[in-house]
PDB file of N, CA and C in Angstrom:
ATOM      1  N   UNK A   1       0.599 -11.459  -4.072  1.00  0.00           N
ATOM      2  CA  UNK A   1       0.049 -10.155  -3.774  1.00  0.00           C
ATOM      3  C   UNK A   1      -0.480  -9.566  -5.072  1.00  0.00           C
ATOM      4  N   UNK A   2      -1.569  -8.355  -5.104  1.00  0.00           N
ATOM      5  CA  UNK A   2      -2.125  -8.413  -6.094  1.00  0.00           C
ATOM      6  C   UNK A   2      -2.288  -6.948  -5.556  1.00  0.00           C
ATOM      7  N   UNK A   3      -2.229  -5.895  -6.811  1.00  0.00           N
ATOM      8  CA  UNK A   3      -2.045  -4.655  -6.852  1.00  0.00           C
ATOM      9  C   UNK A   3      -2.256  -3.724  -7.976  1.00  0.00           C
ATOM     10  N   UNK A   4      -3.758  -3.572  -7.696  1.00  0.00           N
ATOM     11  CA  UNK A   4      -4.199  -2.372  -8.624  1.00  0.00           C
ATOM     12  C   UNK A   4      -3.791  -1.167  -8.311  1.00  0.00           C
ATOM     13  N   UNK A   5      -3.138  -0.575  -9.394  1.00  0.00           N
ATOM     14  CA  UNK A   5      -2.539   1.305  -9.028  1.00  0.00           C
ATOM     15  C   UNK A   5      -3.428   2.281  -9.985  1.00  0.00           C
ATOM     16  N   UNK A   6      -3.345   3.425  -9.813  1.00  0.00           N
ATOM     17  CA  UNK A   6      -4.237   4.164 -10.256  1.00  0.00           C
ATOM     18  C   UNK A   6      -4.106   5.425  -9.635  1.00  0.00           C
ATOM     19  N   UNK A   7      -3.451   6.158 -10.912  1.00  0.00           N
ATOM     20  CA  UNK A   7      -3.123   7.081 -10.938  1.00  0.00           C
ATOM     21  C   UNK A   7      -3.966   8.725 -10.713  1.00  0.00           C
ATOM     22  N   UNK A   8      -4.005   8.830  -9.670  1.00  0.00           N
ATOM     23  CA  UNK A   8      -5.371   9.857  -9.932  1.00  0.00           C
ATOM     24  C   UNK A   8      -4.591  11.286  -9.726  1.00  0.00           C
ATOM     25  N   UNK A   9      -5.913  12.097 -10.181  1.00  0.00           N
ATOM     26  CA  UNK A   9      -5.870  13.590  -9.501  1.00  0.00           C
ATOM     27  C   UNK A   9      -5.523  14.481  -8.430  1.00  0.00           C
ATOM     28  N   UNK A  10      -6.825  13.006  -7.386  1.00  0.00           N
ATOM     29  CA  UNK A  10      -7.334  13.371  -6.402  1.00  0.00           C
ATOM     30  C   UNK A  10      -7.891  12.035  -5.516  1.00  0.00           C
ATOM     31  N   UNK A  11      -7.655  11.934  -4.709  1.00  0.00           N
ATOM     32  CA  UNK A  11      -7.931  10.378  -3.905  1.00  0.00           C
ATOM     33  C   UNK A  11      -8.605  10.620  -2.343  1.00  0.00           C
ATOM     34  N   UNK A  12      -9.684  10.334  -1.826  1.00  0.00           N
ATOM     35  CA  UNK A  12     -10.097  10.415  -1.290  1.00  0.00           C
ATOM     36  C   UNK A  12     -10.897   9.269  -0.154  1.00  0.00           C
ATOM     37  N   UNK A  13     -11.083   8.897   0.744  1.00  0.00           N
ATOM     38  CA  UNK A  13     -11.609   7.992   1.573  1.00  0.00           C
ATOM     39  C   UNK A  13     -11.858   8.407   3.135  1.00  0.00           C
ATOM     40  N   UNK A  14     -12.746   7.430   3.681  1.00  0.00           N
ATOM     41  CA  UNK A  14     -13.495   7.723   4.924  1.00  0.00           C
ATOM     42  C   UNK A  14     -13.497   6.351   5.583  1.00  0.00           C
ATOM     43  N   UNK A  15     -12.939   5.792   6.919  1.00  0.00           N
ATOM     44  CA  UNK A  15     -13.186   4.847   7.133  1.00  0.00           C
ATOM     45  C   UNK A  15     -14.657   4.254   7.852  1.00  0.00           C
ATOM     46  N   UNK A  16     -15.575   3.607   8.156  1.00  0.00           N
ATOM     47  CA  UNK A  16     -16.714   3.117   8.432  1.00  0.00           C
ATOM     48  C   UNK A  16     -16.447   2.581   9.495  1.00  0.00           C
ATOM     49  N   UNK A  17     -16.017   1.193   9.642  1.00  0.00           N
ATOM     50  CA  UNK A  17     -15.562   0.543  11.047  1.00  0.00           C
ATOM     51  C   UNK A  17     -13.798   0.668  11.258  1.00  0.00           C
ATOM     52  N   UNK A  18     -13.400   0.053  12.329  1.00  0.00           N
ATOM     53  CA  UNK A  18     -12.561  -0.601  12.026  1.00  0.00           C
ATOM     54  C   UNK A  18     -11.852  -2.380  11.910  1.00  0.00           C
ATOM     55  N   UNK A  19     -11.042  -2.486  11.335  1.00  0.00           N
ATOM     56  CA  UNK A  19     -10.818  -3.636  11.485  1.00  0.00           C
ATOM     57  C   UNK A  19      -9.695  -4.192  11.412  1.00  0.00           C
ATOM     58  N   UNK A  20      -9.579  -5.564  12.060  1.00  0.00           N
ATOM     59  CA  UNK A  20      -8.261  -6.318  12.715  1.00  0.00           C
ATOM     60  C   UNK A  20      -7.390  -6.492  11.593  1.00  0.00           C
ATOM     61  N   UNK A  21      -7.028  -6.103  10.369  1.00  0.00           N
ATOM     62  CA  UNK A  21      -6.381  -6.103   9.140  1.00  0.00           C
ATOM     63  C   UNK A  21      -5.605  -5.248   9.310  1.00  0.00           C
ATOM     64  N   UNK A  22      -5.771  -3.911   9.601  1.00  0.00           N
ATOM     65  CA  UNK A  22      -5.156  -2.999   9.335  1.00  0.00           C
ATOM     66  C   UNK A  22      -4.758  -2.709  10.388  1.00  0.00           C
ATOM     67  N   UNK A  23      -3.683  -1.274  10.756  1.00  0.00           N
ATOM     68  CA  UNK A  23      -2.915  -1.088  11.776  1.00  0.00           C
ATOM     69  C   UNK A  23      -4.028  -0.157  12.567  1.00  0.00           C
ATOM     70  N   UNK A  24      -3.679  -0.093  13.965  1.00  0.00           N
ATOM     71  CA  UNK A  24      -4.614   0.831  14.516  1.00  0.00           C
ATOM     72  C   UNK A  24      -3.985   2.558  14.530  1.00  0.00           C
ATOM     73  N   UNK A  25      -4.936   3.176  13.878  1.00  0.00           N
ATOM     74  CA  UNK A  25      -5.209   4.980  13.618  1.00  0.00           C
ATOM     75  C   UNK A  25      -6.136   5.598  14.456  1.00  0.00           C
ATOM     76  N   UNK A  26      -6.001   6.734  14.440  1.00  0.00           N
ATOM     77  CA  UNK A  26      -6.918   7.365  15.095  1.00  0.00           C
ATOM     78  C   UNK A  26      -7.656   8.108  13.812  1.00  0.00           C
ATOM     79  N   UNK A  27      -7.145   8.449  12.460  1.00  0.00           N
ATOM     80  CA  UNK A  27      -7.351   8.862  11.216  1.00  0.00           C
ATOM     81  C   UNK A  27      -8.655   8.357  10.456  1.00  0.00           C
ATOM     82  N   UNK A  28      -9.710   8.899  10.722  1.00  0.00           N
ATOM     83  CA  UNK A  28     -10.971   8.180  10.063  1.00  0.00           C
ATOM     84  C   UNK A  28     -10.882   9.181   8.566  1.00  0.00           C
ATOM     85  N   UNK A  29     -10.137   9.481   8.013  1.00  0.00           N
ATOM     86  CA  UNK A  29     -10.162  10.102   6.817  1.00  0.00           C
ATOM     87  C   UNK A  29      -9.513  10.789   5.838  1.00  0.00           C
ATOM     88  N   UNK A  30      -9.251  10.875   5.525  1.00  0.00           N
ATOM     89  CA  UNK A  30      -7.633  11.392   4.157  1.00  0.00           C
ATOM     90  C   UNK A  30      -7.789  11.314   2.986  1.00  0.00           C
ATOM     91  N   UNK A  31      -6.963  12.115   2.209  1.00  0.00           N
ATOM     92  CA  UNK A  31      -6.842  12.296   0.735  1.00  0.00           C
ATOM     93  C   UNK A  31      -5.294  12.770   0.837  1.00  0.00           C
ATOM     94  N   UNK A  32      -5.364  12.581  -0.543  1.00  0.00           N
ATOM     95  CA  UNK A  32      -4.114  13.345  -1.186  1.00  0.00           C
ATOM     96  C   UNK A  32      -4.310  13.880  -3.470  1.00  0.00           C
ATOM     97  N   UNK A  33      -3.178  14.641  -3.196  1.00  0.00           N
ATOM     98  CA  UNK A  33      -3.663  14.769  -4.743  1.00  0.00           C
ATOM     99  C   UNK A  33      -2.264  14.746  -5.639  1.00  0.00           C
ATOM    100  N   UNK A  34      -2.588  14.237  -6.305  1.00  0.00           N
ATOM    101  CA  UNK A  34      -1.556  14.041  -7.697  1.00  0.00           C
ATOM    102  C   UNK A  34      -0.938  12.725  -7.414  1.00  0.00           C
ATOM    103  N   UNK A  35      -1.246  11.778  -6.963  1.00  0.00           N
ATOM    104  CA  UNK A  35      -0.537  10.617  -6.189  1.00  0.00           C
ATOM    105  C   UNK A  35      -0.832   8.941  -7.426  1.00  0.00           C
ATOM    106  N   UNK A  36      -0.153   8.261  -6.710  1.00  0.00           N
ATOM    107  CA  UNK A  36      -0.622   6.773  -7.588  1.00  0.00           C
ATOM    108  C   UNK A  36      -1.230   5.846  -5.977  1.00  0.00           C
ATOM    109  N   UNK A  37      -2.753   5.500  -6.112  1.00  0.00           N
ATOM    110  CA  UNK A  37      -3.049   5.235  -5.276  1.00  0.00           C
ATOM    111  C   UNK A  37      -3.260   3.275  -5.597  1.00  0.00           C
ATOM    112  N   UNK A  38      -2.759   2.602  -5.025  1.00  0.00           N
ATOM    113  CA  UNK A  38      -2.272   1.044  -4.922  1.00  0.00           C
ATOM    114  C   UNK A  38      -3.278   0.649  -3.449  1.00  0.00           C
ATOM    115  N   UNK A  39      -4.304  -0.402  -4.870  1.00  0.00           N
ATOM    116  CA  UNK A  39      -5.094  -0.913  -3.722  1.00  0.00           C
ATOM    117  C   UNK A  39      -4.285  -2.210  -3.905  1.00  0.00           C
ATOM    118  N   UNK A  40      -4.422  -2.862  -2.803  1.00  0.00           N
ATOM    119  CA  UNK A  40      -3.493  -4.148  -2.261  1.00  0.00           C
ATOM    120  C   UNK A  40      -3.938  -5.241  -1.981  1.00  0.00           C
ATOM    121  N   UNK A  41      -3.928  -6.293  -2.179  1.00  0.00           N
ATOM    122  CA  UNK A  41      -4.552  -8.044  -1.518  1.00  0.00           C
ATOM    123  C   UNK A  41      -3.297  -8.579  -1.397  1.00  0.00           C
ATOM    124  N   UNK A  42      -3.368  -8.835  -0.366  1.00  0.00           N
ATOM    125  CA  UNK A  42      -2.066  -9.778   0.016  1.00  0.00           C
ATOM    126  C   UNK A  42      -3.182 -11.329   0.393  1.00  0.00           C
ATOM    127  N   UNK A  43      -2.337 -12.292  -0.241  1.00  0.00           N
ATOM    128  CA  UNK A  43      -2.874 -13.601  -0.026  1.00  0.00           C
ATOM    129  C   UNK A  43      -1.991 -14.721   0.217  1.00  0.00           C
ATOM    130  N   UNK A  44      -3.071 -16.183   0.504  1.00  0.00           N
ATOM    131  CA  UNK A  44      -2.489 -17.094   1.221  1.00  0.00           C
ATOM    132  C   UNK A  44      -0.963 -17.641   0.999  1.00  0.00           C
ATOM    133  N   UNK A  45      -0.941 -17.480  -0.180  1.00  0.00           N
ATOM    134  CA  UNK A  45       0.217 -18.136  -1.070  1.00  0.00           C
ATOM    135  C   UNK A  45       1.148 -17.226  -0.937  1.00  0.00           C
ATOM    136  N   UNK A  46       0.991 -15.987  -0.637  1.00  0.00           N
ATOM    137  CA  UNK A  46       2.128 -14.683  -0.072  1.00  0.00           C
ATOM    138  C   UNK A  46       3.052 -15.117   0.757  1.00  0.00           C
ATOM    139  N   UNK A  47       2.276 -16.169   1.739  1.00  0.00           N
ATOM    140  CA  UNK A  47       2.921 -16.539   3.304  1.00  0.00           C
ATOM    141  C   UNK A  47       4.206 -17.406   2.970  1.00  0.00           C
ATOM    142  N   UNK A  48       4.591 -17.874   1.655  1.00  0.00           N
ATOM    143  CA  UNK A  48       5.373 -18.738   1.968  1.00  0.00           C
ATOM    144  C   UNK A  48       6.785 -18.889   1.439  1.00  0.00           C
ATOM    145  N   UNK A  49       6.418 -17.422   0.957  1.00  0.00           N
ATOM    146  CA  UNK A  49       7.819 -16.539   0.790  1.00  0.00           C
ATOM    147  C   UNK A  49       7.715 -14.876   0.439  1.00  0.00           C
ATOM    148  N   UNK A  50       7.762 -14.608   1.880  1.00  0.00           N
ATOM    149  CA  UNK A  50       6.963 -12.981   1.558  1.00  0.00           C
ATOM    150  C   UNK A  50       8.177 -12.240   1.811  1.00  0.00           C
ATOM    151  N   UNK A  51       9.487 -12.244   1.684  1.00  0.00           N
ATOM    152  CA  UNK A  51      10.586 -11.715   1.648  1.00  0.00           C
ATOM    153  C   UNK A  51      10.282 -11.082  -0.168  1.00  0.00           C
ATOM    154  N   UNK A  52      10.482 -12.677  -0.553  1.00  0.00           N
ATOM    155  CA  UNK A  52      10.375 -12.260  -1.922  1.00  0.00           C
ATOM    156  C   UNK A  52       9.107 -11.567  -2.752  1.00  0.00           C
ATOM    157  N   UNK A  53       7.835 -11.437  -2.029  1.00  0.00           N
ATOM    158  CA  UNK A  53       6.829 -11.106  -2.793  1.00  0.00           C
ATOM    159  C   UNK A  53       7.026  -9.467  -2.244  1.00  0.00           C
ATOM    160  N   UNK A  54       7.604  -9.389  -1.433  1.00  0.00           N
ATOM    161  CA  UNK A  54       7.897  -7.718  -0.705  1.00  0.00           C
ATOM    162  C   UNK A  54       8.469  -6.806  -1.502  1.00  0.00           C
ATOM    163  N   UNK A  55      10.333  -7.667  -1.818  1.00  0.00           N
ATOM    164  CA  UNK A  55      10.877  -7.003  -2.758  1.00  0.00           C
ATOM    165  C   UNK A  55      10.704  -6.754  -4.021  1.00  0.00           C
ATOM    166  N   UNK A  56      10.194  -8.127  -4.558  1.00  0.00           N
ATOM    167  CA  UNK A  56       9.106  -7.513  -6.329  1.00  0.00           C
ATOM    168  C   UNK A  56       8.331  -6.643  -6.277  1.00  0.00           C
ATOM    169  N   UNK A  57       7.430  -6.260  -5.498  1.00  0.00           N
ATOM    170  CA  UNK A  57       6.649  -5.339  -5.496  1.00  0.00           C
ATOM    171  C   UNK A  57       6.579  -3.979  -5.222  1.00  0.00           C
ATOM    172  N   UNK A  58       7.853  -4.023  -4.043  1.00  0.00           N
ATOM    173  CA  UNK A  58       8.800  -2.769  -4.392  1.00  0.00           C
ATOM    174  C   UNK A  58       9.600  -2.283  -4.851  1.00  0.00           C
ATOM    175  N   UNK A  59       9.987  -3.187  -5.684  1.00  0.00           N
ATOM    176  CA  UNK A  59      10.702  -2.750  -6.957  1.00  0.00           C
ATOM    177  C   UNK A  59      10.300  -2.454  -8.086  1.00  0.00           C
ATOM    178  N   UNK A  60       8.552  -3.222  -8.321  1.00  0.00           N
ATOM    179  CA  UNK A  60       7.722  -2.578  -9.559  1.00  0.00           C
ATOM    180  C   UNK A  60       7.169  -1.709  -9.232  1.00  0.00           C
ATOM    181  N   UNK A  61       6.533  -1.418  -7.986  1.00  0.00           N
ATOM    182  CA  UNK A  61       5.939   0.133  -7.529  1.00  0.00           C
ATOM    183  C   UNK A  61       6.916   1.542  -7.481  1.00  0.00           C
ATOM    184  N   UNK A  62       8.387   1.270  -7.266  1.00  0.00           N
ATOM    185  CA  UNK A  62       9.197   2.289  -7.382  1.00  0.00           C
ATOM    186  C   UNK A  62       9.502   2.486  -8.885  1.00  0.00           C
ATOM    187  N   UNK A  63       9.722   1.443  -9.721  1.00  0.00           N
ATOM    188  CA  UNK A  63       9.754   1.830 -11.161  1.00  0.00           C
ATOM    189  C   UNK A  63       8.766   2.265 -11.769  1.00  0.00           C
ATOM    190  N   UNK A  64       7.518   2.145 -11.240  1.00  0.00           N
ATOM    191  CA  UNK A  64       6.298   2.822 -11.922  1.00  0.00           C
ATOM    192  C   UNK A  64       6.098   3.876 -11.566  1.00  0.00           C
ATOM    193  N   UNK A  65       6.911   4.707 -10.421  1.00  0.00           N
ATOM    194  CA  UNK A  65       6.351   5.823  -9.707  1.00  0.00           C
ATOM    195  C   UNK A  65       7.283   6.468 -10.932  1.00  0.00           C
ATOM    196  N   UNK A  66       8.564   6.351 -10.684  1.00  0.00           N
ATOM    197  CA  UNK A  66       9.362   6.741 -11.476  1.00  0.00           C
ATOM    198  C   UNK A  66       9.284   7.166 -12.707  1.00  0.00           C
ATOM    199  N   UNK A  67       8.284   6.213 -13.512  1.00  0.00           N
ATOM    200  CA  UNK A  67       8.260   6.603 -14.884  1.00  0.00           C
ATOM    201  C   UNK A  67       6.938   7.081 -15.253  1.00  0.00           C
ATOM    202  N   UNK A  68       6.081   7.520 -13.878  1.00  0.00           N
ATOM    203  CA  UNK A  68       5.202   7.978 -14.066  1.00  0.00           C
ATOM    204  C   UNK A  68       5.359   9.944 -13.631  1.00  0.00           C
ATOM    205  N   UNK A  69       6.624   9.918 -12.560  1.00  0.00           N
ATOM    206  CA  UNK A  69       7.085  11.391 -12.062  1.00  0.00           C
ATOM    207  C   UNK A  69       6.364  11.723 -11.024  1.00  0.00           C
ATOM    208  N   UNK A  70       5.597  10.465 -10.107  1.00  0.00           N
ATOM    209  CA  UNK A  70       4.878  10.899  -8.876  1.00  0.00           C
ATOM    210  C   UNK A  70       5.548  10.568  -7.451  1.00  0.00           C
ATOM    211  N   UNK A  71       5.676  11.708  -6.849  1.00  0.00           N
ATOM    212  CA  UNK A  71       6.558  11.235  -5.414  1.00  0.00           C
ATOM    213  C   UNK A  71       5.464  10.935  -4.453  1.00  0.00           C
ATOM    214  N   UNK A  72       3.883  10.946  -4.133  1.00  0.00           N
ATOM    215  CA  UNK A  72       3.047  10.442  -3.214  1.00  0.00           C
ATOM    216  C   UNK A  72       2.248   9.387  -3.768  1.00  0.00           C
ATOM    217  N   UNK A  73       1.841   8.271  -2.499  1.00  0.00           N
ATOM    218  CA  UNK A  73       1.004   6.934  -2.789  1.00  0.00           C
ATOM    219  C   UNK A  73       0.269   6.543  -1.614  1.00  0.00           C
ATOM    220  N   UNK A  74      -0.743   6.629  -1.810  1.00  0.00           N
ATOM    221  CA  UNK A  74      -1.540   6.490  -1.418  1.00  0.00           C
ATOM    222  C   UNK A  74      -1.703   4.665  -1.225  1.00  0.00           C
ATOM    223  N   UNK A  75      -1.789   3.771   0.162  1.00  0.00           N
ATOM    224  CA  UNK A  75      -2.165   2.459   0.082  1.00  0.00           C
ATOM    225  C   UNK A  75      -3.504   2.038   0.653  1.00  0.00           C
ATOM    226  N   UNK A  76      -4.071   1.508  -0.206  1.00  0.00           N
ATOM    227  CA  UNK A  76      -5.695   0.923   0.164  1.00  0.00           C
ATOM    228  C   UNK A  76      -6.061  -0.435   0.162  1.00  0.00           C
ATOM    229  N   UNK A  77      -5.468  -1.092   1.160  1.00  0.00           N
ATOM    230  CA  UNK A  77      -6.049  -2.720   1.333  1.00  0.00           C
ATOM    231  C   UNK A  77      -7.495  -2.668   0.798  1.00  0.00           C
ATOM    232  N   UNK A  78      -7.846  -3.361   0.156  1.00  0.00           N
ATOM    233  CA  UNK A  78      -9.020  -3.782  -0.212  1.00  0.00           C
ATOM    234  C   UNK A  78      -9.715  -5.198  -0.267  1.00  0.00           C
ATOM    235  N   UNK A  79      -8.519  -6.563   0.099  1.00  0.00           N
ATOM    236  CA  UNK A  79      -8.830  -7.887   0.454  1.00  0.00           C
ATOM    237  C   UNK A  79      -7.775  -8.095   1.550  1.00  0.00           C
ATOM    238  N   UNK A  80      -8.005  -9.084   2.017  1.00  0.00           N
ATOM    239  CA  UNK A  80      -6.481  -9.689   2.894  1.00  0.00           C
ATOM    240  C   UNK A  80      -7.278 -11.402   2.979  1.00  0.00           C
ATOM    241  N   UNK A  81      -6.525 -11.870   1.806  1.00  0.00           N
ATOM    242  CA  UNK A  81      -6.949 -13.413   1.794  1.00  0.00           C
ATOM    243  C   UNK A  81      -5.566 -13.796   2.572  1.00  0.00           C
ATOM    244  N   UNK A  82      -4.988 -13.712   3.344  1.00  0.00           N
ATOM    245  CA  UNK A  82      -4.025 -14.151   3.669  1.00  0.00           C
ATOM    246  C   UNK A  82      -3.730 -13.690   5.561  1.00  0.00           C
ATOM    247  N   UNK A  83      -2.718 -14.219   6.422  1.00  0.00           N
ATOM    248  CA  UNK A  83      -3.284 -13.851   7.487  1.00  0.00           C
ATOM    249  C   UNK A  83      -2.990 -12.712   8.039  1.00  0.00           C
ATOM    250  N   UNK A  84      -3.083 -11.954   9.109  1.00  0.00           N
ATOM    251  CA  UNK A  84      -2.914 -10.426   9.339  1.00  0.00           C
ATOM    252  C   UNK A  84      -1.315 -10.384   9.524  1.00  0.00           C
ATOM    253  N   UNK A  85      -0.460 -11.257   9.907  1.00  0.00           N
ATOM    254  CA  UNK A  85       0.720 -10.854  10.309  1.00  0.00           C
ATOM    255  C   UNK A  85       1.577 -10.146   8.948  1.00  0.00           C
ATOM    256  N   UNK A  86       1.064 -11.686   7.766  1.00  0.00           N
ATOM    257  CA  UNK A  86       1.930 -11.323   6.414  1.00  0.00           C
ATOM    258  C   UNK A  86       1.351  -9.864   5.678  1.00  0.00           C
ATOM    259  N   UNK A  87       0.144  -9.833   6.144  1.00  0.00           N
ATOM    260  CA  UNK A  87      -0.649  -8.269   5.608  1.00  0.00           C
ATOM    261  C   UNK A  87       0.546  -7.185   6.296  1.00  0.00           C
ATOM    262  N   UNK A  88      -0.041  -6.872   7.404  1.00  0.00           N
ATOM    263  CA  UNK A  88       0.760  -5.897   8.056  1.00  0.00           C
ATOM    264  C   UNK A  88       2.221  -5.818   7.736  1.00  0.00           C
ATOM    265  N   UNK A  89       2.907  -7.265   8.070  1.00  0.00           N
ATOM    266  CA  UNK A  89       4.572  -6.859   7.355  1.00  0.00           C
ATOM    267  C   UNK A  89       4.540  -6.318   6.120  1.00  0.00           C
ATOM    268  N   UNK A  90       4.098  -6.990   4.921  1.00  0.00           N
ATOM    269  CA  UNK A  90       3.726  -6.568   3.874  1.00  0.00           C
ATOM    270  C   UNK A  90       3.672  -4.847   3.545  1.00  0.00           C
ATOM    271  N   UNK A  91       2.535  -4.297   4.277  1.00  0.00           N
ATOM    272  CA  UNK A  91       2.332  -3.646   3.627  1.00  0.00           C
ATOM    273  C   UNK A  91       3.346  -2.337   4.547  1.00  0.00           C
ATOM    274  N   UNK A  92       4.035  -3.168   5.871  1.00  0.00           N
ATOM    275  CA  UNK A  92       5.029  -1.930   6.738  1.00  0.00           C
ATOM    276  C   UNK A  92       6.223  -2.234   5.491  1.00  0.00           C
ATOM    277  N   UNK A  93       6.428  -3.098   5.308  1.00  0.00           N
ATOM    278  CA  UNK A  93       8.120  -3.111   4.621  1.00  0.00           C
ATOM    279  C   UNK A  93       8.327  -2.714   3.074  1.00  0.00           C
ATOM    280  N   UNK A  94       7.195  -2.983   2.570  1.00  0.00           N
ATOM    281  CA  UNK A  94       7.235  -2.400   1.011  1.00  0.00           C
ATOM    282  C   UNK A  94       6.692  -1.150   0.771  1.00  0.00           C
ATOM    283  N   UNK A  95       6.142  -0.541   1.926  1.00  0.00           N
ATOM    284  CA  UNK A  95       5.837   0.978   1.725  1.00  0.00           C
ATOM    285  C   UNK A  95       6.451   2.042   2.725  1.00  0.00           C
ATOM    286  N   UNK A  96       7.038   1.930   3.756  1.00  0.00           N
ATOM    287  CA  UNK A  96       7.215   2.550   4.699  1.00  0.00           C
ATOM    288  C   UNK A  96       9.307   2.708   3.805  1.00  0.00           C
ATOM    289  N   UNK A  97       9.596   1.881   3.647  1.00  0.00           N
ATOM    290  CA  UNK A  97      11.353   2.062   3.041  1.00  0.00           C
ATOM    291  C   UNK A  97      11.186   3.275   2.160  1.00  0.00           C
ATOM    292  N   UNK A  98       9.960   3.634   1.240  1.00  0.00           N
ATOM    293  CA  UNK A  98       9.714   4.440   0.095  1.00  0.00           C
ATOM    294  C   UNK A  98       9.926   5.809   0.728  1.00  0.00           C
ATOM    295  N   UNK A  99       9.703   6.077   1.982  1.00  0.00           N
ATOM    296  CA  UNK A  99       9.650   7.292   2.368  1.00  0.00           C
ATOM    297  C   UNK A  99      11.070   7.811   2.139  1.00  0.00           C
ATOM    298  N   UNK A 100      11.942   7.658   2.609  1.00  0.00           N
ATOM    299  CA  UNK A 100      13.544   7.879   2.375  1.00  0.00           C
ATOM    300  C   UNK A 100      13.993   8.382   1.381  1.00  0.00           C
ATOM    301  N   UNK A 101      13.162   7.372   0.039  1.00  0.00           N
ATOM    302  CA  UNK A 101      13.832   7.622  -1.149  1.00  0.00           C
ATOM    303  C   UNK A 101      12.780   9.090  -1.978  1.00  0.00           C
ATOM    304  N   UNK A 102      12.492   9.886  -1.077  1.00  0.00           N
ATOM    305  CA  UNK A 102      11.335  10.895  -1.953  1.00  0.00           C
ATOM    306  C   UNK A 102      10.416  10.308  -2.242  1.00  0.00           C
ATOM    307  N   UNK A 103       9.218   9.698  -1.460  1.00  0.00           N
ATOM    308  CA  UNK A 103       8.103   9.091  -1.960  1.00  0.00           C
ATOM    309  C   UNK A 103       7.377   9.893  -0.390  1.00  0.00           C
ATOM    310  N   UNK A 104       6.245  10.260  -0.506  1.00  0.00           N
ATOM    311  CA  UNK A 104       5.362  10.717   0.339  1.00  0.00           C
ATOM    312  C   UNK A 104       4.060   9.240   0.501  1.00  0.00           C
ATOM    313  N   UNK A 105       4.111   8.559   1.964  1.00  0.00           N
ATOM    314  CA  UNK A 105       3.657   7.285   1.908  1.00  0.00           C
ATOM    315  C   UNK A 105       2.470   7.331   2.941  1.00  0.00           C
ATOM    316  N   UNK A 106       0.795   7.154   2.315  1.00  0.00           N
ATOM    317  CA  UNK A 106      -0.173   7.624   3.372  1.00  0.00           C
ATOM    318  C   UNK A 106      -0.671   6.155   2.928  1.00  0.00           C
ATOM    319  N   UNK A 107      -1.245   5.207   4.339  1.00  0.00           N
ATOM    320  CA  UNK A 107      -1.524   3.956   4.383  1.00  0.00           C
ATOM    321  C   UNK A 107      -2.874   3.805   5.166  1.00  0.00           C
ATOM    322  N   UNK A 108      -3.691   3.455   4.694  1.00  0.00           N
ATOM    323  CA  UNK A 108      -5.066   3.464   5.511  1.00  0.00           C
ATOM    324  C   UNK A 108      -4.859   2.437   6.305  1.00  0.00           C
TER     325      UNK A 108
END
């Protein structure tokens, strides 16, 4: 899995179509502000132990929120080389647990 973060101001997006990657919304649009926004590729090689690529990644995204002092994150698939099931778990189990712990979690 591969995960650019980026810390912004202000984060903003509009969706265009939709597509079989992502979960179905009725939400064609959102922002948030003061957040760390994590665009995401989950890929082929994810599939073949995505227990473990889940928990590394939520364990470096919670230590970075942490030492950055931001409780909202913003998630933005931006590839899915890999197939929709490991996407979707992926991106339900390493971002959706965050909510609990004081993290505000908006997922396109």
């Amino acid at each position: 899995m591969r995960i650019l973060s980026i810390h912004a101001d202000r984060f903003w997006y509009r969706t265009t179509q939709k597509t079989h990657m992502a979960e179905q919304t009725d939400k064609r649009e959102d922002g948030m502000k003061d957040c760390v926004v994590l665009f995401c590729c989950v890929e082929k090689l994810d599939e073949k132990n995505p227990e473990y690529v889940i928990r590394n990644a939520t364990n470096n995204i919670l230590a970075r929120l942490a030492k950055l002092k931001v409780s909202q994150v913003m998630i933005y698939p931006y590839a899915h080389l890999g197939g929709r099931g490991t996407c979707l778990r992926g991106r339900t189990e390493m971002y959706y647990p965050s909510g609990p712990r004081g993290r505000e979690v908006n997922g396109r």
